[in-house]
Protein backbone atom coordinates (compact mmCIF):
# COMPACT_ATOMS: atom_id res chain seq x y z
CA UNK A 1 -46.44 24.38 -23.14
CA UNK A 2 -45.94 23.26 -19.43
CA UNK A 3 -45.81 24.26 -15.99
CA UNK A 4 -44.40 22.83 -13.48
CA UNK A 5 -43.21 23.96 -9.53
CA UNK A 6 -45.61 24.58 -6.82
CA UNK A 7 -45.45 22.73 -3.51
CA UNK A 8 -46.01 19.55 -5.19
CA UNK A 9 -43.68 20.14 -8.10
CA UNK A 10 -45.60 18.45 -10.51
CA UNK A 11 -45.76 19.32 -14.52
CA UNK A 12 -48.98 20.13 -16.52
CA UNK A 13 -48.79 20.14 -19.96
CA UNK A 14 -50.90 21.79 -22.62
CA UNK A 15 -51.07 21.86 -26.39
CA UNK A 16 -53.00 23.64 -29.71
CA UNK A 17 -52.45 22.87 -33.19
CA UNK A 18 -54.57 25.47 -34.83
CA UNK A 19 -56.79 24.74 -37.96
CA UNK A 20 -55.58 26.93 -40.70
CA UNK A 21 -58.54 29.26 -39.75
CA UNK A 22 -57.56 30.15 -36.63
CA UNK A 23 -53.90 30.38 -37.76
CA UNK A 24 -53.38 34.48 -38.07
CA UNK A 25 -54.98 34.47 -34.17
CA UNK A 26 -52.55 32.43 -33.30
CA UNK A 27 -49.30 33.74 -34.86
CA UNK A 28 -50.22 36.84 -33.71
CA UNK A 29 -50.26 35.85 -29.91
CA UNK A 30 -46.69 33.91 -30.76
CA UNK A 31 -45.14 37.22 -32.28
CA UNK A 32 -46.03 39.65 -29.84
CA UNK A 33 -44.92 37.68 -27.37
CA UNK A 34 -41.21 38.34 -26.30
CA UNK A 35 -38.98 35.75 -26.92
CA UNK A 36 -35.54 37.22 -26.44
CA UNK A 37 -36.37 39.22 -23.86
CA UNK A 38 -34.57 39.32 -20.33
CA UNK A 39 -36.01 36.81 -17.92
CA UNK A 40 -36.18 34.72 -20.21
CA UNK A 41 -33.99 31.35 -21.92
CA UNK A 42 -33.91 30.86 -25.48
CA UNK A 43 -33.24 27.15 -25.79
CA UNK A 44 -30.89 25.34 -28.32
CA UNK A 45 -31.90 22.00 -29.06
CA UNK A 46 -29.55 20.43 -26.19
CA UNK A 47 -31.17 21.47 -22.94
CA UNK A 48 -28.18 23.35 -21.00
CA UNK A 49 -29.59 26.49 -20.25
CA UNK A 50 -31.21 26.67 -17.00
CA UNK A 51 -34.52 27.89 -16.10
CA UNK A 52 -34.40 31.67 -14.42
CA UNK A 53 -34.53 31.24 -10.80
CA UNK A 54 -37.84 31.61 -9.31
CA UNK A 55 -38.63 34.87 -6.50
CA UNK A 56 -39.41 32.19 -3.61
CA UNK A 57 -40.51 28.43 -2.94
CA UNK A 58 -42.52 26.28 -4.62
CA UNK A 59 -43.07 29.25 -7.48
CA UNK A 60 -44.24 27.92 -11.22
CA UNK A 61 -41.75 27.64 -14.27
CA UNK A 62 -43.76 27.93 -17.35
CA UNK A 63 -41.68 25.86 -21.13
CA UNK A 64 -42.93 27.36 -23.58
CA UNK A 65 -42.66 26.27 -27.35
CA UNK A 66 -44.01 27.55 -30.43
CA UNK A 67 -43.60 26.15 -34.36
CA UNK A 68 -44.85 28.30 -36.52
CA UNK A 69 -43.82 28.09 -40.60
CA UNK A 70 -40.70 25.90 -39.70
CA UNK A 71 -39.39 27.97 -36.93
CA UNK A 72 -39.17 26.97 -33.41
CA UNK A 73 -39.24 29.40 -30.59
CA UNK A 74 -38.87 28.15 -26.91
CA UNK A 75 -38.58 29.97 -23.41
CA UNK A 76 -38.49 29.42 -19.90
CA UNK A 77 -40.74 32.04 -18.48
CA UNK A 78 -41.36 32.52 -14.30
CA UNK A 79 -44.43 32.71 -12.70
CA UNK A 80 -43.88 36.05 -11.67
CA UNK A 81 -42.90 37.06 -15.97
CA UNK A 82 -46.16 35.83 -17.29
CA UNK A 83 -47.95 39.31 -18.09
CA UNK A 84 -48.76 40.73 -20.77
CA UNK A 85 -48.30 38.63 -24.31
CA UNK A 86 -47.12 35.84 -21.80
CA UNK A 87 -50.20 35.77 -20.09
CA UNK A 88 -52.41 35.98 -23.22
CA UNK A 89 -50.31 33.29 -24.78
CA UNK A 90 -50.93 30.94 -22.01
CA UNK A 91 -54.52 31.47 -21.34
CA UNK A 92 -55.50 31.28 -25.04
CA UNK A 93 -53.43 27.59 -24.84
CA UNK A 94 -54.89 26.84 -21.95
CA UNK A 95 -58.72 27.59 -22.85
CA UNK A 96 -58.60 26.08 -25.89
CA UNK A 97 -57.49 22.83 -24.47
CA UNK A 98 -59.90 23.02 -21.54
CA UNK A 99 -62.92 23.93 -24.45
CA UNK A 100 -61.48 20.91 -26.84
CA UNK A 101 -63.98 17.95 -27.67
């Protein structure tokens, strides 16, 4: 997953591989999360689809990618589109990473 934007337009980048464990958490954040929705870009593996245009300057652009069993799912999410399963998606990545050893 990364985010980039903001006034300084630069990109942070966060990752999890889950230990088998911890694996049903995290398919279940990936599923409910809504990949083909609107306001969103599914990507095919060339990047030509362009990220949805932010609601003002210097807004965040979140990438985010999930393999799970094989399959691939990747979206370009806005700032302003990160609620719900978005949000808890991202914040679980992004704890986790700030918590790792």
């Amino acid at each position: 997953m990364a985010r980039s934007g903001g006034v300084a337009g630069v990109t942070r980048r966060w990752q999890v591989s889950a230990p088998p464990h911890e694996s049903a958490h995290w398919i279940q954040l990936v599923e409910h999360c809504p990949w083909d929705a609107e306001g969103t870009v599914e990507h095919s593996p060339t990047p030509a689809a362009a990220p949805p245009t932010s609601r003002g300057a210097d807004r965040f652009t979140w990438t985010i990618e999930a393999r799970i069993d094989g399959r691939c799912h990747r979206a370009i999410v806005s700032e302003a589109d990160t609620r719900g399963a978005w949000r808890a998606l991202i914040d679980a990545v992004r704890g986790a990473t700030s918590s790792a050893p």
